[in-house]
PDB file of N, CA and C in Angstrom:
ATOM      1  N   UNK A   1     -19.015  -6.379   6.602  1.00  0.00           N
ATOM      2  CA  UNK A   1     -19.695  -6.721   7.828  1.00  0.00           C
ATOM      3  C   UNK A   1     -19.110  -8.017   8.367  1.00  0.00           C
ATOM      4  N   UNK A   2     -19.300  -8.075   9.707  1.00  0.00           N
ATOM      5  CA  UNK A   2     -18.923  -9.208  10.021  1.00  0.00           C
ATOM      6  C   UNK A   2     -19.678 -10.563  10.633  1.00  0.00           C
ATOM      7  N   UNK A   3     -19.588 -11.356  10.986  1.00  0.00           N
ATOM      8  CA  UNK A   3     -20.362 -12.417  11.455  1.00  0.00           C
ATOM      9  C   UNK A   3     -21.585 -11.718  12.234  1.00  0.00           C
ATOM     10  N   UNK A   4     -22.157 -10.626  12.909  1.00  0.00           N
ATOM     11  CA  UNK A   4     -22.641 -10.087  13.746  1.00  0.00           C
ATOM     12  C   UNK A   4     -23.570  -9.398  12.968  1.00  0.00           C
ATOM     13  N   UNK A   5     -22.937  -8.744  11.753  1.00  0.00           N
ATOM     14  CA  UNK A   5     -23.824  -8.198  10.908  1.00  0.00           C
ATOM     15  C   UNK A   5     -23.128  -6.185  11.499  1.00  0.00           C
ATOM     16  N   UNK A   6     -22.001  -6.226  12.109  1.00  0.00           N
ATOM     17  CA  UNK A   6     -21.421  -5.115  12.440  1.00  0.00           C
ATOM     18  C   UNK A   6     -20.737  -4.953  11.158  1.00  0.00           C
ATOM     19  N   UNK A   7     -20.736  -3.326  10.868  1.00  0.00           N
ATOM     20  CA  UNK A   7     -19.810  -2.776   9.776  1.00  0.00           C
ATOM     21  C   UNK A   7     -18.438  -2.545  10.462  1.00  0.00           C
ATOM     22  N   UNK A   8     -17.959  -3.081   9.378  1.00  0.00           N
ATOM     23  CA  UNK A   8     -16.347  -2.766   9.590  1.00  0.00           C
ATOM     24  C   UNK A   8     -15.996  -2.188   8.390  1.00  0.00           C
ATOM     25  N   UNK A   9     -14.352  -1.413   8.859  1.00  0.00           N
ATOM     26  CA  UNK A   9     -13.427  -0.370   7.852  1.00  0.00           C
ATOM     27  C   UNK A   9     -12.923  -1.818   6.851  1.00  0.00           C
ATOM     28  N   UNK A  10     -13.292  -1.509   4.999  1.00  0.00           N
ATOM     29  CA  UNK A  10     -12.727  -2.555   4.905  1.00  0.00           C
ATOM     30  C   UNK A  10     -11.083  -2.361   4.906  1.00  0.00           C
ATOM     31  N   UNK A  11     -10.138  -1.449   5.182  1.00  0.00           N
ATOM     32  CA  UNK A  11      -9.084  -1.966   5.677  1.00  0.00           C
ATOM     33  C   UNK A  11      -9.035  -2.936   6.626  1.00  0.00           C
ATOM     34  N   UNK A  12      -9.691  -3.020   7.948  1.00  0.00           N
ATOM     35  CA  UNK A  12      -9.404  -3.640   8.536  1.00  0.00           C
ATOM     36  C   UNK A  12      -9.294  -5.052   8.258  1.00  0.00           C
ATOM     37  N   UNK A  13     -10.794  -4.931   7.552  1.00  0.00           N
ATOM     38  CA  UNK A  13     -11.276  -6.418   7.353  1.00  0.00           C
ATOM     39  C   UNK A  13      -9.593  -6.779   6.359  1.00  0.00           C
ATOM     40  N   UNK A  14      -9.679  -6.297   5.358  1.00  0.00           N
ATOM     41  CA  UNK A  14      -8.283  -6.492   4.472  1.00  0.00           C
ATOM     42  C   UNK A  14      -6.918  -6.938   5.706  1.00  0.00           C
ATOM     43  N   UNK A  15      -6.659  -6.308   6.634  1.00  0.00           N
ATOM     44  CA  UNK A  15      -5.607  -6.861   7.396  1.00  0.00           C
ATOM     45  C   UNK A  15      -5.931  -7.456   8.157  1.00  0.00           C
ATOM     46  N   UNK A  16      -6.943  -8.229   8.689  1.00  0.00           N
ATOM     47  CA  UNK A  16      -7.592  -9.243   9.126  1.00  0.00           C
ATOM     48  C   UNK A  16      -7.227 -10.765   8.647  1.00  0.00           C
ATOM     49  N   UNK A  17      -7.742 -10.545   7.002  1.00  0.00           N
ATOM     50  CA  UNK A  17      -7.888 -11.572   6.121  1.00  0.00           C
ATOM     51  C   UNK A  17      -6.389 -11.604   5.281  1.00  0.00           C
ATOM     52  N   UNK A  18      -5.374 -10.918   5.348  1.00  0.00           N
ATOM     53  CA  UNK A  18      -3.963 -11.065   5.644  1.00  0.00           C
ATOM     54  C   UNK A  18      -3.090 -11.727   6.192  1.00  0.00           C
ATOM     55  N   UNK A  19      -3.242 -11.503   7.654  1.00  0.00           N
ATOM     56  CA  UNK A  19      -3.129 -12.131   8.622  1.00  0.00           C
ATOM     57  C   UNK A  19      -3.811 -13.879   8.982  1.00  0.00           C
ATOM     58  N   UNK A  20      -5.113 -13.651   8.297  1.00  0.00           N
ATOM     59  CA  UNK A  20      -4.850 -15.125   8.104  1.00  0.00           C
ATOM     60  C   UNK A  20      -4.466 -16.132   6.858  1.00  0.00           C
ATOM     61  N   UNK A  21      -4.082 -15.016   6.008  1.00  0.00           N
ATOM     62  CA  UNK A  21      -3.518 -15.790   4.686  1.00  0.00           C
ATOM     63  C   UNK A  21      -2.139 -15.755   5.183  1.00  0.00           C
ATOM     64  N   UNK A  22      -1.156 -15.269   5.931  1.00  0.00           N
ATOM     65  CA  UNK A  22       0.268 -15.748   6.434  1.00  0.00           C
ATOM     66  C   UNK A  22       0.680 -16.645   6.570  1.00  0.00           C
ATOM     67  N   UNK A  23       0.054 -17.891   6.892  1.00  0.00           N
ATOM     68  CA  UNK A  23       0.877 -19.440   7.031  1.00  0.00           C
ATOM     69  C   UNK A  23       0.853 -19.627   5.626  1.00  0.00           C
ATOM     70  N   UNK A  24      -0.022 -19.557   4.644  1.00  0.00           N
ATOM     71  CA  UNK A  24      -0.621 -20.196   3.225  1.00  0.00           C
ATOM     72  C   UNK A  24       0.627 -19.396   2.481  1.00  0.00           C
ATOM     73  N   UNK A  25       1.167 -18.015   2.662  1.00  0.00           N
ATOM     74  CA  UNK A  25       1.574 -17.478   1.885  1.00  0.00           C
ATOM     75  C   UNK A  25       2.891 -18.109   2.271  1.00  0.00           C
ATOM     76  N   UNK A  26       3.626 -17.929   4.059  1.00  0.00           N
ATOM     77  CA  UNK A  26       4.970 -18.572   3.579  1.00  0.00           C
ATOM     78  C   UNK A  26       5.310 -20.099   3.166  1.00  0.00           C
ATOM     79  N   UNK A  27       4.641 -20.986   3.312  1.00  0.00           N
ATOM     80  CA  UNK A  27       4.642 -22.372   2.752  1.00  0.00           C
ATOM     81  C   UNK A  27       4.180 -22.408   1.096  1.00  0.00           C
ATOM     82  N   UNK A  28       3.840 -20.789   0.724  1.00  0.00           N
ATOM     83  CA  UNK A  28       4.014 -20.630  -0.785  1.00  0.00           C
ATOM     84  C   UNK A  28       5.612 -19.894  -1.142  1.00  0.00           C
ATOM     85  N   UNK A  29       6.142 -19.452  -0.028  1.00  0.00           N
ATOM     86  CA  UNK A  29       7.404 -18.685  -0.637  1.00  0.00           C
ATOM     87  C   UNK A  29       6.995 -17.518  -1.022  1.00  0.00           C
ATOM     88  N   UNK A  30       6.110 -16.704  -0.565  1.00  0.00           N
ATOM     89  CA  UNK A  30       5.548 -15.425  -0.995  1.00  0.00           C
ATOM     90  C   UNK A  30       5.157 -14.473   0.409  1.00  0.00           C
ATOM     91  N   UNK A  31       5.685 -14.515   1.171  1.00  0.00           N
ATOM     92  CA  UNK A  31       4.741 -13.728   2.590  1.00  0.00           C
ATOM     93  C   UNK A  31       5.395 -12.249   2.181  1.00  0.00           C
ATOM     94  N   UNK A  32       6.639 -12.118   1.810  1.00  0.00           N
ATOM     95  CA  UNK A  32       7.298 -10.827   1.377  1.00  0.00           C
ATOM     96  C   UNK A  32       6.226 -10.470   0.611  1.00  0.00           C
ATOM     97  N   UNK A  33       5.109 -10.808  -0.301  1.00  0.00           N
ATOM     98  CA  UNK A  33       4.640 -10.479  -1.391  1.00  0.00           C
ATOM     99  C   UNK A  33       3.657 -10.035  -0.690  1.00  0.00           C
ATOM    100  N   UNK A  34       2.933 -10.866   0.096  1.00  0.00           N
ATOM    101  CA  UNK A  34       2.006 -10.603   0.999  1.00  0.00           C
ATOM    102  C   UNK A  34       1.918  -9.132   1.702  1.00  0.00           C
ATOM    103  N   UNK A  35       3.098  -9.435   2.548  1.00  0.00           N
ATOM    104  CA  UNK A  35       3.623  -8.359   3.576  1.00  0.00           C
ATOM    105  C   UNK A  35       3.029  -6.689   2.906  1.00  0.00           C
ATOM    106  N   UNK A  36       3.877  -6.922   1.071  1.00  0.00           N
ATOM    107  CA  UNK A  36       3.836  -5.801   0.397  1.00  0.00           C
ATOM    108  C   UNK A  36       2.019  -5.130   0.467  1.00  0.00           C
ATOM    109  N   UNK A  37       1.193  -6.123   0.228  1.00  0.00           N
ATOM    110  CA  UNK A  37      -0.494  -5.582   0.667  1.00  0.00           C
ATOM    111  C   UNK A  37      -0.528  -4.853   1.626  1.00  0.00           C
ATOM    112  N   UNK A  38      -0.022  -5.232   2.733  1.00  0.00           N
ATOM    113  CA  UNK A  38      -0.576  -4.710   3.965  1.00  0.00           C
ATOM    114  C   UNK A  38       0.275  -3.167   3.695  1.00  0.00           C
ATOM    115  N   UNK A  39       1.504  -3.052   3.345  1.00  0.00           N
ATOM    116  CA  UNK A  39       2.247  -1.599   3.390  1.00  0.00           C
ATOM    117  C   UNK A  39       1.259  -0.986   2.840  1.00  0.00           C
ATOM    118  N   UNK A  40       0.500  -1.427   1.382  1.00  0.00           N
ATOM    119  CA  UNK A  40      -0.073  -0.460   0.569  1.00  0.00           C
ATOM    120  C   UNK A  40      -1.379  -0.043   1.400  1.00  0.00           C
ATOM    121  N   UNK A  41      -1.920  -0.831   1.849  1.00  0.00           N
ATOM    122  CA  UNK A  41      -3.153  -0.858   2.772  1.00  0.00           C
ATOM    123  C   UNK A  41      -2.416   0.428   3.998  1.00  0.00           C
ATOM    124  N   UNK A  42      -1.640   0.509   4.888  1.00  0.00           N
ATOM    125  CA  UNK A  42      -0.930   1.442   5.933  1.00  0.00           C
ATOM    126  C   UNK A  42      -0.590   2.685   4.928  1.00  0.00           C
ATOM    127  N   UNK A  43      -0.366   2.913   4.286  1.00  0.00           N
ATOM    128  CA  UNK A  43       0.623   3.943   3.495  1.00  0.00           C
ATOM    129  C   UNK A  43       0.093   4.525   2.442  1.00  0.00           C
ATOM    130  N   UNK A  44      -0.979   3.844   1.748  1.00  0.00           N
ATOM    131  CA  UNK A  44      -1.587   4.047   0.608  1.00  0.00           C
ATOM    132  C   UNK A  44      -0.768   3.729  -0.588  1.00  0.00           C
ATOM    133  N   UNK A  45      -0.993   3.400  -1.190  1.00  0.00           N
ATOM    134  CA  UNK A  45      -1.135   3.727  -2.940  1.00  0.00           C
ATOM    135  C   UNK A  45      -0.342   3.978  -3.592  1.00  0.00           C
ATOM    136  N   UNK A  46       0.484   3.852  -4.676  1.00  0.00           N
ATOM    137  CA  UNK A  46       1.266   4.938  -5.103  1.00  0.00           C
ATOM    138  C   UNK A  46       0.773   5.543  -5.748  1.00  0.00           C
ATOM    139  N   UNK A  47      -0.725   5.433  -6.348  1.00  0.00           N
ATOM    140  CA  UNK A  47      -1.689   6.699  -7.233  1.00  0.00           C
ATOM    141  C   UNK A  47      -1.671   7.552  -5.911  1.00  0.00           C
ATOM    142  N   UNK A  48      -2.078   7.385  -4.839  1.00  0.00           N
ATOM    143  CA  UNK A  48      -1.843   8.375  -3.835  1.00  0.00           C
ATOM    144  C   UNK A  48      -1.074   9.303  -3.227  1.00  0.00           C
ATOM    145  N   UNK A  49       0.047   8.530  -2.980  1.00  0.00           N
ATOM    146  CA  UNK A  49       1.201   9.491  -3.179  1.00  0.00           C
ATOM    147  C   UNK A  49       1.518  10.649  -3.925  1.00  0.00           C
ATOM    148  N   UNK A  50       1.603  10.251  -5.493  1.00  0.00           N
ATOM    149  CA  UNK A  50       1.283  10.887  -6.846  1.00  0.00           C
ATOM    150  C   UNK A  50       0.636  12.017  -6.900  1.00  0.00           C
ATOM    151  N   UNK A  51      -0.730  11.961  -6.141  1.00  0.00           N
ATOM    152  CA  UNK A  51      -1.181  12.716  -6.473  1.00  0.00           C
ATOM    153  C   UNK A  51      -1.763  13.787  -5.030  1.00  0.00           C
ATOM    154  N   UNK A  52      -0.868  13.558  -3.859  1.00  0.00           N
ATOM    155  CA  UNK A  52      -0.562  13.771  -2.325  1.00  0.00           C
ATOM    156  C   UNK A  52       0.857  15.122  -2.985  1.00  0.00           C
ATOM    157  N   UNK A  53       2.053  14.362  -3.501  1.00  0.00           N
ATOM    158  CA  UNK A  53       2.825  15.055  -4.351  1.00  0.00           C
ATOM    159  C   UNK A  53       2.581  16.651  -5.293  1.00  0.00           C
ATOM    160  N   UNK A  54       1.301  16.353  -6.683  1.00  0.00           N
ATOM    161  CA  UNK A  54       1.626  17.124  -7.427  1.00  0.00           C
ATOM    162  C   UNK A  54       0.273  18.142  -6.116  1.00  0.00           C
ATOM    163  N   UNK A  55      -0.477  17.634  -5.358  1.00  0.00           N
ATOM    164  CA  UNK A  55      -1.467  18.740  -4.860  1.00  0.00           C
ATOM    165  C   UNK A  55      -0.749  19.723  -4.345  1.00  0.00           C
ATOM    166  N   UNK A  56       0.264  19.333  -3.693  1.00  0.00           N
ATOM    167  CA  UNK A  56       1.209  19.920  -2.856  1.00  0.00           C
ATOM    168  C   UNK A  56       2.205  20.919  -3.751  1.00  0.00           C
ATOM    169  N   UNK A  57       2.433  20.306  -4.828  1.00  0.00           N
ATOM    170  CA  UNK A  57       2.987  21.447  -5.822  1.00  0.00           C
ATOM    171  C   UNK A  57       1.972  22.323  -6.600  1.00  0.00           C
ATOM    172  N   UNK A  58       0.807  22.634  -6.422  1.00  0.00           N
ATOM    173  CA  UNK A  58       0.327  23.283  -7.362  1.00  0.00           C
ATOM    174  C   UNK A  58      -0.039  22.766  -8.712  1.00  0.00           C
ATOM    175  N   UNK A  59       0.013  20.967  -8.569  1.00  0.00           N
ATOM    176  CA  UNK A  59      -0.871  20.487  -9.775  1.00  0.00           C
ATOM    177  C   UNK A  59       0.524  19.789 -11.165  1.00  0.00           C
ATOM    178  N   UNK A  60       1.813  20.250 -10.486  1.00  0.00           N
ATOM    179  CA  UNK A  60       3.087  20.335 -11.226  1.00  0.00           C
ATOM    180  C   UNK A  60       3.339  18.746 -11.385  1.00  0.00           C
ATOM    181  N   UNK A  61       3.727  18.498 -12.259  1.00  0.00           N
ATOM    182  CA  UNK A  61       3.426  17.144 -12.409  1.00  0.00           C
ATOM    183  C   UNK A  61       5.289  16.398 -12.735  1.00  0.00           C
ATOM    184  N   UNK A  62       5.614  17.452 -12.940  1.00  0.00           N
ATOM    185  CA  UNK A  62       7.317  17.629 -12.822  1.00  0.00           C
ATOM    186  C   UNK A  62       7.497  17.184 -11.490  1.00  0.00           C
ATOM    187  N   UNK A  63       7.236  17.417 -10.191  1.00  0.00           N
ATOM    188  CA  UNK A  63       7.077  17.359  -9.051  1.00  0.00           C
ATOM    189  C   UNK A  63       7.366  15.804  -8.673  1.00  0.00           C
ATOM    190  N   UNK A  64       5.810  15.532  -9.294  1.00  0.00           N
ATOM    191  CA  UNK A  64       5.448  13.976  -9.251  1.00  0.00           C
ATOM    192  C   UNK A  64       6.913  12.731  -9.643  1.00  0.00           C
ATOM    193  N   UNK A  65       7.097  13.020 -10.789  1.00  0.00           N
ATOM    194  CA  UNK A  65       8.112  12.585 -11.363  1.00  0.00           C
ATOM    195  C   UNK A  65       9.518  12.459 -10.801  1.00  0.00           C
ATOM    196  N   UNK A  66      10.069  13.721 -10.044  1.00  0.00           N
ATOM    197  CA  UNK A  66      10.865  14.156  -9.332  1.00  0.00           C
ATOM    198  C   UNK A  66      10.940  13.071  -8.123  1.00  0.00           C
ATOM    199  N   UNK A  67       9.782  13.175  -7.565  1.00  0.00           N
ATOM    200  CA  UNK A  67       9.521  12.135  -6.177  1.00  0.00           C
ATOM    201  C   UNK A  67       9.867  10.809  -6.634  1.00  0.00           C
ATOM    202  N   UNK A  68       9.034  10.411  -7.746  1.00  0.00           N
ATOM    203  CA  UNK A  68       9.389   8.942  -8.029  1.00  0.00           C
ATOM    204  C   UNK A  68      10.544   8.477  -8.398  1.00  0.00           C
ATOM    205  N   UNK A  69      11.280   9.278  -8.868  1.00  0.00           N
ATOM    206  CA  UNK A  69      12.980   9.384  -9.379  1.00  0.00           C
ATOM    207  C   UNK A  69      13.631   9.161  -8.146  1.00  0.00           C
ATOM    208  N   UNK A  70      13.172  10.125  -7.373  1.00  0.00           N
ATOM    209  CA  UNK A  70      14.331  10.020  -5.712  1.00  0.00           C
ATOM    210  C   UNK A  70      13.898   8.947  -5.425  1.00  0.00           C
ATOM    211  N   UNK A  71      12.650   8.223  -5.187  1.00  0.00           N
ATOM    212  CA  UNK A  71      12.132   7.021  -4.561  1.00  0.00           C
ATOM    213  C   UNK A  71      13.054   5.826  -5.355  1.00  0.00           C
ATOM    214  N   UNK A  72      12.754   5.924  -6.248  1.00  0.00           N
ATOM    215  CA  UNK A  72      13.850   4.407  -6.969  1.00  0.00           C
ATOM    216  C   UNK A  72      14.944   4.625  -7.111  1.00  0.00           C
ATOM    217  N   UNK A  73      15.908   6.037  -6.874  1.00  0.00           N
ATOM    218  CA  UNK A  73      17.484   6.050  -6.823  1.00  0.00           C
ATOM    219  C   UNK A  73      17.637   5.782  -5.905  1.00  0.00           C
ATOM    220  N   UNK A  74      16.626   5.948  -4.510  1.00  0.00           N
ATOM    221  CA  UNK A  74      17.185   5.400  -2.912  1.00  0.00           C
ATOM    222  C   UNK A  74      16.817   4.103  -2.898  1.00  0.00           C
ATOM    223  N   UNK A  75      15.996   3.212  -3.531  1.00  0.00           N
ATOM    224  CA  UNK A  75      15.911   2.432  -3.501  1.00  0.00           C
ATOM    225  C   UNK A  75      14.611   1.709  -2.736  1.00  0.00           C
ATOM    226  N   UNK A  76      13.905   2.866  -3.321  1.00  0.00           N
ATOM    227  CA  UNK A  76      12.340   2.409  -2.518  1.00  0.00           C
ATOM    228  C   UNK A  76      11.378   2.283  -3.507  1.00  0.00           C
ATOM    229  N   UNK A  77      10.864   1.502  -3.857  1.00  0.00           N
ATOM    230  CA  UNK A  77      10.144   1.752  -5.074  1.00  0.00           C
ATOM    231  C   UNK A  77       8.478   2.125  -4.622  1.00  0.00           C
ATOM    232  N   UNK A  78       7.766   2.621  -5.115  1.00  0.00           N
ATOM    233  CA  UNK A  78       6.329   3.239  -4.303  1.00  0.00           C
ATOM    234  C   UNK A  78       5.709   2.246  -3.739  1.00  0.00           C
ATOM    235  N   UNK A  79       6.021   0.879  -3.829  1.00  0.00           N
ATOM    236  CA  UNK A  79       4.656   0.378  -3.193  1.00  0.00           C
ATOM    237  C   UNK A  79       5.212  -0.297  -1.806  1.00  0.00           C
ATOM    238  N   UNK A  80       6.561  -0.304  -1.831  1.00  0.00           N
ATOM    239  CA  UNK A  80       7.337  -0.778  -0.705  1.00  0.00           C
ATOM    240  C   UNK A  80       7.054   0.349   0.442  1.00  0.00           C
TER     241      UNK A  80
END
């Protein structure tokens, strides 16, 4: 909720309170680290993915594995 006593999505609130941790984070040398929250927050999860993956195969969990293999040979690792 917010000052008003209105409900909010807590994503939002989460990229809200992001956004104002940005000055704090780059005068820590970390906003890249930061940045990485908000992707997971837009994109979800990589338990999500995972399991976005094996639904889509029929539960195959070979599948899963498969994805995460291509993801870190291209050079993406899930939470990026």
């Amino acid at each position: 909720m917010d000052a008003e006593s209105n409900e909010k999505i807590v994503t939002e609130d989460l990229i809200e309170r992001l956004n104002r941790l940005e000055p704090v984070a780059a005068r820590l040398g970390c906003a890249d680290e930061l940045a990485d929250v908000e992707k997971i927050i837009r994109r979800g999860a990589g338990y999500q993915r995972q399991r976005a993956v094996a639904k889509a195969h029929n539960g195959d969990l070979h599948a899963v594995v498969d994805d995460l293999v291509t993801l870190m040979r291209d050079g993406h690792p899930p939470i990026r």
